[in-house]
N, C-alpha and C. Protein backbone atom coordinates (compact mmCIF):
# COMPACT_ATOMS: atom_id res chain seq x y z
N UNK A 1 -9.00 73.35 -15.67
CA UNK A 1 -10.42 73.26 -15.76
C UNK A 1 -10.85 71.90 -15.20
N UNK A 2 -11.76 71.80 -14.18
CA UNK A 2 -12.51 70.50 -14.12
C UNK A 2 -13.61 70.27 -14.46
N UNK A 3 -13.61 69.51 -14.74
CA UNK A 3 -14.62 68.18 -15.78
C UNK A 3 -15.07 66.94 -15.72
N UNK A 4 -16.81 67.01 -15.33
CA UNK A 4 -17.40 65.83 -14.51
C UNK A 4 -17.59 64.73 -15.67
N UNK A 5 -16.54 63.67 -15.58
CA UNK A 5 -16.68 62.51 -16.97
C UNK A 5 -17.58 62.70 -16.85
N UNK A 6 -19.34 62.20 -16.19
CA UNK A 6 -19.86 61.48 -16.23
C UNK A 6 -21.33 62.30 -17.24
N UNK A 7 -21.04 63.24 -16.72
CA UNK A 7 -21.98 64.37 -17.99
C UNK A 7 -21.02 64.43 -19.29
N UNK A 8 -19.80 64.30 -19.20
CA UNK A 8 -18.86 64.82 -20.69
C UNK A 8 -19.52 63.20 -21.17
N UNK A 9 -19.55 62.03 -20.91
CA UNK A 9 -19.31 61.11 -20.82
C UNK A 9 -21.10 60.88 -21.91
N UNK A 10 -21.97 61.19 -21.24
CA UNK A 10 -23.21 61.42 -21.28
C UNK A 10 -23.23 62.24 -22.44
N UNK A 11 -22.43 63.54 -22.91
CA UNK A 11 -22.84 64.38 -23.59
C UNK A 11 -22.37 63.80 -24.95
N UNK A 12 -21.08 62.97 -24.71
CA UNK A 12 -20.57 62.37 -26.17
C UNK A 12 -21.59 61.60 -26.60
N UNK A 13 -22.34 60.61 -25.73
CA UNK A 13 -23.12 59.80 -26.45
C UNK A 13 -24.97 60.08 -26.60
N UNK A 14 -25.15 61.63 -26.11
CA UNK A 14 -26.28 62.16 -26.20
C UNK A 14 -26.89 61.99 -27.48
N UNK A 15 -28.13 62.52 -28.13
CA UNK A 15 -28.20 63.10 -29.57
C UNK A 15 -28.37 63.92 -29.63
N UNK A 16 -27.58 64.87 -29.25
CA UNK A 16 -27.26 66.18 -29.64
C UNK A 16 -26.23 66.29 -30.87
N UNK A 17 -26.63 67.78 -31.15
CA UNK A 17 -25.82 67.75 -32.60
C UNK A 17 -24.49 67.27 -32.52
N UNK A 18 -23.90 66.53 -33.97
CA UNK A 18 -22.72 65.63 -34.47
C UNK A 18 -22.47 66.87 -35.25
N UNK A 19 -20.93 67.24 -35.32
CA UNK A 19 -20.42 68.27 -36.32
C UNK A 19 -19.77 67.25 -37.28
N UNK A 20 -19.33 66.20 -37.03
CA UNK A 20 -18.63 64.95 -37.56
C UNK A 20 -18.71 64.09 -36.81
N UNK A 21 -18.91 62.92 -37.56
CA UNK A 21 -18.45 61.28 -37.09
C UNK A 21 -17.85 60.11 -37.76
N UNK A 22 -17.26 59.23 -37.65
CA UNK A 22 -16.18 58.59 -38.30
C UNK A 22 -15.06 57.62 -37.92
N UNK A 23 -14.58 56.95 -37.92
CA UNK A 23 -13.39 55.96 -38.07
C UNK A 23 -12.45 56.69 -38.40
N UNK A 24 -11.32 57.04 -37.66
CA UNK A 24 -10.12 57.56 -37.97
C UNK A 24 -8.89 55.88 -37.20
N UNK A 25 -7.45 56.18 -37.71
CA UNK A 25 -6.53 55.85 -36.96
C UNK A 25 -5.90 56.50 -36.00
N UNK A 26 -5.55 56.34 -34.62
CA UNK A 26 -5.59 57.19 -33.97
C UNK A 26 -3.91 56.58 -32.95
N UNK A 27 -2.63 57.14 -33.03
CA UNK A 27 -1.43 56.81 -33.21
C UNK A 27 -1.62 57.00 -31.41
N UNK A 28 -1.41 55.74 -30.07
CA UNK A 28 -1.12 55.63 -29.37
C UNK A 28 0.05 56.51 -28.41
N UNK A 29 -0.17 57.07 -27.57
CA UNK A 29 0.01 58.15 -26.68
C UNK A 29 1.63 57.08 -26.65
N UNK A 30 2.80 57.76 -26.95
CA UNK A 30 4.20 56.96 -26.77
C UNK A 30 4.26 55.69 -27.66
N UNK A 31 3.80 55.45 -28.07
CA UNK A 31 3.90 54.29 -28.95
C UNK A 31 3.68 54.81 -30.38
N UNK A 32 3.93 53.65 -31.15
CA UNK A 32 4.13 53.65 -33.07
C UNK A 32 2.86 53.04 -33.55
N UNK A 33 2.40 52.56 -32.53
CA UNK A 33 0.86 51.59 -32.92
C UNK A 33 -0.15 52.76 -33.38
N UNK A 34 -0.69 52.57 -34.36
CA UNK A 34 -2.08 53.20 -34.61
C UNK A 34 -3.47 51.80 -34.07
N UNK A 35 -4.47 52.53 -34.11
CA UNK A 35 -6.02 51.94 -33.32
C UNK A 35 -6.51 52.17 -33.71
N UNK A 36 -7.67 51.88 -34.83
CA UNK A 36 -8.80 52.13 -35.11
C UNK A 36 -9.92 52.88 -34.17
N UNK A 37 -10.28 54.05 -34.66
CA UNK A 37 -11.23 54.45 -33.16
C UNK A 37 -12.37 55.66 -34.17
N UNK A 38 -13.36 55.46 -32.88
CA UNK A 38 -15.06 56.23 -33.61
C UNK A 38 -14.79 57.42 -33.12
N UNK A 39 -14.55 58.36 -34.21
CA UNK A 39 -14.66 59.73 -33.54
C UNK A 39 -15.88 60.58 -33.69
N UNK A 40 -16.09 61.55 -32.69
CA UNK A 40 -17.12 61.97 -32.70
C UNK A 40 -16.98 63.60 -32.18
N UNK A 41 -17.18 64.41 -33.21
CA UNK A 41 -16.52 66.06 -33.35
C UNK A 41 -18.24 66.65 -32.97
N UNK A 42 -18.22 67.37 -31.36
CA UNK A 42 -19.37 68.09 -31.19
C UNK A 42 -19.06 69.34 -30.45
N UNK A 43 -19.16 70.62 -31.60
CA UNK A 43 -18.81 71.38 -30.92
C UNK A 43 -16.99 71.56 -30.81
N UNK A 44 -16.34 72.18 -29.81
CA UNK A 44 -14.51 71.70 -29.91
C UNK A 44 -14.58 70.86 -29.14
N UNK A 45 -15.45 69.78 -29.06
CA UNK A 45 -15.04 68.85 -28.12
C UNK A 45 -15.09 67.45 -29.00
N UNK A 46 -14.00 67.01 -29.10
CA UNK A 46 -13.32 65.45 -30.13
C UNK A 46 -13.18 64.31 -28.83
N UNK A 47 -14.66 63.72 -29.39
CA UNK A 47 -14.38 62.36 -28.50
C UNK A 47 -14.14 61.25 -29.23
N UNK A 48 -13.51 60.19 -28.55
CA UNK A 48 -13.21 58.82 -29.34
C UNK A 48 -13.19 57.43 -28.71
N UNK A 49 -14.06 56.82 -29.11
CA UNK A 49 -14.33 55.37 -28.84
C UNK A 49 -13.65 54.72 -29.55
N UNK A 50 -13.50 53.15 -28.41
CA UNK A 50 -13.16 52.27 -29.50
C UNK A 50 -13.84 51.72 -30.52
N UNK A 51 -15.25 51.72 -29.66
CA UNK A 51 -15.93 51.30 -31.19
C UNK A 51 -17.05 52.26 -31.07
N UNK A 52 -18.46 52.26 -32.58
CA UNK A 52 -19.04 52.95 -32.57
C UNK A 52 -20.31 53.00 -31.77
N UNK A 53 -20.34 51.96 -30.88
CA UNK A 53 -20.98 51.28 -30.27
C UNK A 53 -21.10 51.16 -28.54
N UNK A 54 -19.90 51.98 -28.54
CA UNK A 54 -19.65 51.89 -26.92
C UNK A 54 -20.62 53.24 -26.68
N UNK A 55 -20.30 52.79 -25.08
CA UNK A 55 -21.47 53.92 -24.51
C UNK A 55 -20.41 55.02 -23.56
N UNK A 56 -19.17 54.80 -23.63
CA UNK A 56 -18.00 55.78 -23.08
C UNK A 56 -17.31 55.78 -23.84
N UNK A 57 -16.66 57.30 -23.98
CA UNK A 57 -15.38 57.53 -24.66
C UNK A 57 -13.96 56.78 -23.90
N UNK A 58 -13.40 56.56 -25.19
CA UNK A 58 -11.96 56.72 -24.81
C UNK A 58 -11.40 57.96 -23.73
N UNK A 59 -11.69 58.67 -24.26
CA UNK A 59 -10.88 60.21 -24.21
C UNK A 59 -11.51 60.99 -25.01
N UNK A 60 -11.28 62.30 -24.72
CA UNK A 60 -11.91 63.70 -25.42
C UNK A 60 -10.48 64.29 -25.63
N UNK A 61 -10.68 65.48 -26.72
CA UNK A 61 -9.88 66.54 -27.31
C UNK A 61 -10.82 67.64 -27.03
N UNK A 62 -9.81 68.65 -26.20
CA UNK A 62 -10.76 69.63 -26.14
C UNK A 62 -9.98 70.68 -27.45
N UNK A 63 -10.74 71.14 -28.31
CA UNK A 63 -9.57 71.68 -29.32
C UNK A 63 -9.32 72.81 -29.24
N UNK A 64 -9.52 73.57 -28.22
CA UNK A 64 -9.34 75.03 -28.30
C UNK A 64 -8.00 74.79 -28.11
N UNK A 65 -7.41 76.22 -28.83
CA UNK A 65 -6.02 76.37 -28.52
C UNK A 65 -5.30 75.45 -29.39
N UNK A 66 -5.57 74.66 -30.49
CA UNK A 66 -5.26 73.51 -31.17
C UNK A 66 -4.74 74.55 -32.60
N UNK A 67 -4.10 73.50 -33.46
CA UNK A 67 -4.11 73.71 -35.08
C UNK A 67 -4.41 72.30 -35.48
N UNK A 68 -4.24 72.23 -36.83
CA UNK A 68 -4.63 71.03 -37.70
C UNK A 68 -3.89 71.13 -38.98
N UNK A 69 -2.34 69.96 -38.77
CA UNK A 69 -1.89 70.07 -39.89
C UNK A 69 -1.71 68.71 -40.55
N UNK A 70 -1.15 69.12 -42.09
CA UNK A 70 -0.77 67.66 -42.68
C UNK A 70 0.69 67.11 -41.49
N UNK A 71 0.25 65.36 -41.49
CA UNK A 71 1.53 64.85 -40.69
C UNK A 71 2.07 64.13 -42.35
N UNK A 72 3.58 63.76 -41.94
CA UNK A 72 4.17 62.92 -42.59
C UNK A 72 3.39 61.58 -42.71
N UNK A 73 3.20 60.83 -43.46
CA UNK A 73 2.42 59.27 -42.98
C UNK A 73 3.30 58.63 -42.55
N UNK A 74 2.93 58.11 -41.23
CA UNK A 74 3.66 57.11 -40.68
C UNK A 74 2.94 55.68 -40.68
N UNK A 75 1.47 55.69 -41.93
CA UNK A 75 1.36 54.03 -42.23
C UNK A 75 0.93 54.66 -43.53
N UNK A 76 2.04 54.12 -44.50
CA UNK A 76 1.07 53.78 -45.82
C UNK A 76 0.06 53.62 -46.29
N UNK A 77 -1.20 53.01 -45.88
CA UNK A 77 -2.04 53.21 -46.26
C UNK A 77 -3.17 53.92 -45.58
N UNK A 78 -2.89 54.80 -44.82
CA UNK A 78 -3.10 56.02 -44.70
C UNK A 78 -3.27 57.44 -44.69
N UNK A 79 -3.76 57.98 -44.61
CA UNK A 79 -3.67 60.00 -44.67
C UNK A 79 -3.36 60.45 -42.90
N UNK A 80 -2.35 60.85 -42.94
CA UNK A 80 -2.30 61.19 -41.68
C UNK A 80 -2.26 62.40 -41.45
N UNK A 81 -2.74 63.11 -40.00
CA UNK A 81 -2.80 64.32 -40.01
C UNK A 81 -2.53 64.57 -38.66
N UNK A 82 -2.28 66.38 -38.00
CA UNK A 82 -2.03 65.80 -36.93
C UNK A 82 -3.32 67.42 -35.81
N UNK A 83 -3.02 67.06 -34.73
CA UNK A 83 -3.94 67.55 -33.92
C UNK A 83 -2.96 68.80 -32.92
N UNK A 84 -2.72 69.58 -33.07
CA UNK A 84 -1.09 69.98 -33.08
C UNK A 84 -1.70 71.42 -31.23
N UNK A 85 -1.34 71.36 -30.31
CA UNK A 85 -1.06 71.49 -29.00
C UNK A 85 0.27 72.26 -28.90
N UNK A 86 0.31 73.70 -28.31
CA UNK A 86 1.79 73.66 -27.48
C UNK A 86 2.76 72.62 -26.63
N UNK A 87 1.89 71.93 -26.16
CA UNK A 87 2.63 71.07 -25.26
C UNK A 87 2.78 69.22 -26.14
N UNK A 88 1.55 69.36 -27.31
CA UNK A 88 1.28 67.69 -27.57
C UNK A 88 0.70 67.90 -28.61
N UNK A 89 0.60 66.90 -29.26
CA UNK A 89 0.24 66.60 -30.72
C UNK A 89 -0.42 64.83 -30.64
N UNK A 90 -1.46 65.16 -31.39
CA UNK A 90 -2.29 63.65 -31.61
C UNK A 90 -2.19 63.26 -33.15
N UNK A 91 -1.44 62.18 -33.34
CA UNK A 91 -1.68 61.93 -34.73
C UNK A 91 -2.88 61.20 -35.23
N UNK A 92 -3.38 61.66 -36.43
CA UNK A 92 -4.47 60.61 -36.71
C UNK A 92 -4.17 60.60 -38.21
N UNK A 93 -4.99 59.18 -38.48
CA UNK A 93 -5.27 58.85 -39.91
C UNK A 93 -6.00 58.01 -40.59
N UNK A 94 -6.61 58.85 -42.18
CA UNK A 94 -7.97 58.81 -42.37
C UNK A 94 -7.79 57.75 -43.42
N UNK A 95 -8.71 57.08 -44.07
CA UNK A 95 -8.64 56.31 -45.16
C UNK A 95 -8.61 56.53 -46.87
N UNK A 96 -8.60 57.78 -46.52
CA UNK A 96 -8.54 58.22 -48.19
C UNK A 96 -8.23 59.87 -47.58
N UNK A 97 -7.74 60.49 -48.86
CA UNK A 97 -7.29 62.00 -48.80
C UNK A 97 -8.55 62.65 -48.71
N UNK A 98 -9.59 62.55 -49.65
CA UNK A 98 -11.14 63.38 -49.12
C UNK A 98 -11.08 63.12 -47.66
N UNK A 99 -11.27 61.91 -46.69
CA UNK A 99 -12.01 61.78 -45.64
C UNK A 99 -10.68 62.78 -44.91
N UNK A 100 -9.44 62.45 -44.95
CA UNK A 100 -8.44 63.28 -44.30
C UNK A 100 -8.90 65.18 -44.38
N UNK A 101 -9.20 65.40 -45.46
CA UNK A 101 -9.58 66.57 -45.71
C UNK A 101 -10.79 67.14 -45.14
N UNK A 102 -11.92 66.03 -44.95
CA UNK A 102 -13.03 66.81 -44.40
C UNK A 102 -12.99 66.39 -42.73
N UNK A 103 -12.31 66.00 -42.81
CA UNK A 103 -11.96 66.01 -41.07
C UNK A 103 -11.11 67.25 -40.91
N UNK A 104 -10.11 67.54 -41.07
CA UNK A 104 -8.82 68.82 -41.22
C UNK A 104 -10.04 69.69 -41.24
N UNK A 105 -10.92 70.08 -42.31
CA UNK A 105 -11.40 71.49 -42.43
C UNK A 105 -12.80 71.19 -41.18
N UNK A 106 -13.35 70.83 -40.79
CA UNK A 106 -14.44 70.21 -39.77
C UNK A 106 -13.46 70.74 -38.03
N UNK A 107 -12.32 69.92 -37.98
CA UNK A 107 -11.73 70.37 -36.64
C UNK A 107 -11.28 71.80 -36.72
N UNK A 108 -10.73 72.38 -38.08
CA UNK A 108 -9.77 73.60 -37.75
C UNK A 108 -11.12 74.73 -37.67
N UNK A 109 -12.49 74.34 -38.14
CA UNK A 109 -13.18 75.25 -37.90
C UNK A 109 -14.46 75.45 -36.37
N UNK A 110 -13.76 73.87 -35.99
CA UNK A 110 -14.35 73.49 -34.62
C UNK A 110 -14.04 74.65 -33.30
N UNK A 111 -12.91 75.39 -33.54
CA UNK A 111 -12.76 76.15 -32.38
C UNK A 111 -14.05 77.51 -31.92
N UNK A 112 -13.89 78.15 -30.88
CA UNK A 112 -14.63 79.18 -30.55
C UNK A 112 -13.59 80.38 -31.38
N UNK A 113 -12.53 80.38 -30.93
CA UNK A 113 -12.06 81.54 -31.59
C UNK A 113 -12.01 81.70 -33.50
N UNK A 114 -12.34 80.50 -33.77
CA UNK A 114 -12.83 80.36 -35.73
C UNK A 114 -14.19 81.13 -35.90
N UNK A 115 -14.77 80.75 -34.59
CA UNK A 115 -16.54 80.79 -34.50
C UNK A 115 -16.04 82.83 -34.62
N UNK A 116 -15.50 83.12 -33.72
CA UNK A 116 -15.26 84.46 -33.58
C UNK A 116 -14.95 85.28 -34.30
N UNK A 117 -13.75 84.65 -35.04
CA UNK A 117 -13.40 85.36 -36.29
C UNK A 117 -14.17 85.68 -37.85
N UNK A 118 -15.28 84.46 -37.78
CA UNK A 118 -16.05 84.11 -39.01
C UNK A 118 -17.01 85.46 -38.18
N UNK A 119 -17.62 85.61 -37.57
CA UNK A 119 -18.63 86.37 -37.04
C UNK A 119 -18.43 87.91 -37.03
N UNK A 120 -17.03 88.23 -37.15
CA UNK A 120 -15.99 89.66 -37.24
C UNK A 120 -16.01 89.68 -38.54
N UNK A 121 -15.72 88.99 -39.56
CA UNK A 121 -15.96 89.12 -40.77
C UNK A 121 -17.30 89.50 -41.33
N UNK A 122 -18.33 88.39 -41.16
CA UNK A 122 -19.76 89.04 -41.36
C UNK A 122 -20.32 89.85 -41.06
N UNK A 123 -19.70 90.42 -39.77
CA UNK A 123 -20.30 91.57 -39.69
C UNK A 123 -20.02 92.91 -40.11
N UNK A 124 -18.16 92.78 -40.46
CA UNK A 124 -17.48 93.82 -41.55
C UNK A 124 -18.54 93.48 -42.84
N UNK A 125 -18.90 92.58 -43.59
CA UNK A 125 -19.54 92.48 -44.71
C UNK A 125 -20.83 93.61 -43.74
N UNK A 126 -21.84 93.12 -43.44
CA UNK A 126 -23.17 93.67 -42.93
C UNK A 126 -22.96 95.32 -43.26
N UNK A 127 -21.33 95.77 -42.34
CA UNK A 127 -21.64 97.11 -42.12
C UNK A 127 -20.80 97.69 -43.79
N UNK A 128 -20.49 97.29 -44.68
CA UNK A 128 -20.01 97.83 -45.92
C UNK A 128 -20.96 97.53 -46.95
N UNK A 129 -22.45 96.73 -46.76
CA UNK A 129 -23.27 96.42 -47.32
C UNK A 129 -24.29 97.92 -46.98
N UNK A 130 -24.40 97.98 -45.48
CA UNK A 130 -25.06 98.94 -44.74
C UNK A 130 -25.05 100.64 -45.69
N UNK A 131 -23.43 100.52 -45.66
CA UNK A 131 -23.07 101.82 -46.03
C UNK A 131 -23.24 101.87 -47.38
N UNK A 132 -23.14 100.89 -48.28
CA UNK A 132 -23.40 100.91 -49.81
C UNK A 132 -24.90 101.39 -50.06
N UNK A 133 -25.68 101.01 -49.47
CA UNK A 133 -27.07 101.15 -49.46
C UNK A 133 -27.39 102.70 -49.10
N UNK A 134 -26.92 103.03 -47.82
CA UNK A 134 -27.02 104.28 -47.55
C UNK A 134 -26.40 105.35 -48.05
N UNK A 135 -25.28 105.00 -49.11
CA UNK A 135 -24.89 106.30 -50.13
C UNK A 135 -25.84 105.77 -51.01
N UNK A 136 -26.03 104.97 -51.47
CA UNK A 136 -27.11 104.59 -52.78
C UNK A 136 -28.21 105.72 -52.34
N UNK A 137 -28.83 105.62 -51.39
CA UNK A 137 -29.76 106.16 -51.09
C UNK A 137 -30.11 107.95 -50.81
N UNK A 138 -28.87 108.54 -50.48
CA UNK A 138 -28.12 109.59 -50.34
C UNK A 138 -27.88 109.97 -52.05
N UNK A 139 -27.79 109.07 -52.92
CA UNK A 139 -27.42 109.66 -54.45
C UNK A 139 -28.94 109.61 -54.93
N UNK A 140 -29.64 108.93 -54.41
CA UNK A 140 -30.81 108.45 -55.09
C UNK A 140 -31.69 109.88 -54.75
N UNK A 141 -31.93 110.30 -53.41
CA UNK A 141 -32.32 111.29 -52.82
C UNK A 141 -31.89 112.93 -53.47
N UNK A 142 -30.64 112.80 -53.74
CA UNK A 142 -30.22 114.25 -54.28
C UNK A 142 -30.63 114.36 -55.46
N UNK A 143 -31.45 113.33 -56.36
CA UNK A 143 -31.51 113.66 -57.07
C UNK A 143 -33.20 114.39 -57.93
N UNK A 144 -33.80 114.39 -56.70
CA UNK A 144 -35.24 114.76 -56.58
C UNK A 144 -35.02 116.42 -55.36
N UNK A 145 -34.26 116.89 -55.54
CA UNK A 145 -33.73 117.86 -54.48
C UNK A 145 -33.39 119.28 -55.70
């Protein structure tokens, strides 16, 4: 897929809707170092600054195709979690177990195919609601018959 930074770039720091935002630790691509960095969850797209203040991302996560699991902690005073890829994995980590947690449930429901599945469900509810009504109505009817 190609992708013009300069609108992705633009769109992270738009005001358009924030699904999340936040300070995570964010464990260096080959390295053991964690970084403090501003993340910013819009849509499946996870961008991250160094600070909250910059006007470009670091880098983006595009999360489709992603999971979101607990990591081992690799800093103590941390919650770490990870960003989990066929090919790669991003570790991050939060400052307390709530903030770890509402990040985890925020990304794993960030995808299109979550969006898809939640929408297949409601609409199984809609049509067994549909049909409850319409035998209701079918018993209600026979009985003036």
């Amino acid at each position: 897929m190609k992708i013009n930074d300069k609108n992705l770039a633009a769109f992270a720091t738009s005001q358009s809707q924030v699904d999340k935002a936040g300070y995570l630790m964010k464990k260096g691509d080959g390295s053991k170092n964690f970084a403090k960095r501003w993340f910013v969850l819009k849509g499946n797209l996870l961008f991250y600054f160094e600070k909250k203040t910059d006007k470009e991302p670091l880098g983006v996560i595009i999360l489709e195709g992603s999971t979101v699991e607990l990591a081992e902690s690799e800093m103590e005073e941390h919650f770490c979690f990870k960003i989990v890829f066929p090919s790669k994995a991003y570790i991050v980590g939060a400052e307390s177990h709530q903030v770890m947690e509402q990040w985890m449930k925020a990304l794993a429901c960030a995808s299109y195919d979550y969006v898809k599945l939640m929408a297949a469900e409601l609409q199984r509810q809609l049509n067994e609601l549909c049909q409850a009504e319409t035998a209701e109505e079918v018993k209600s009817a026979s009985k003036f018959v």
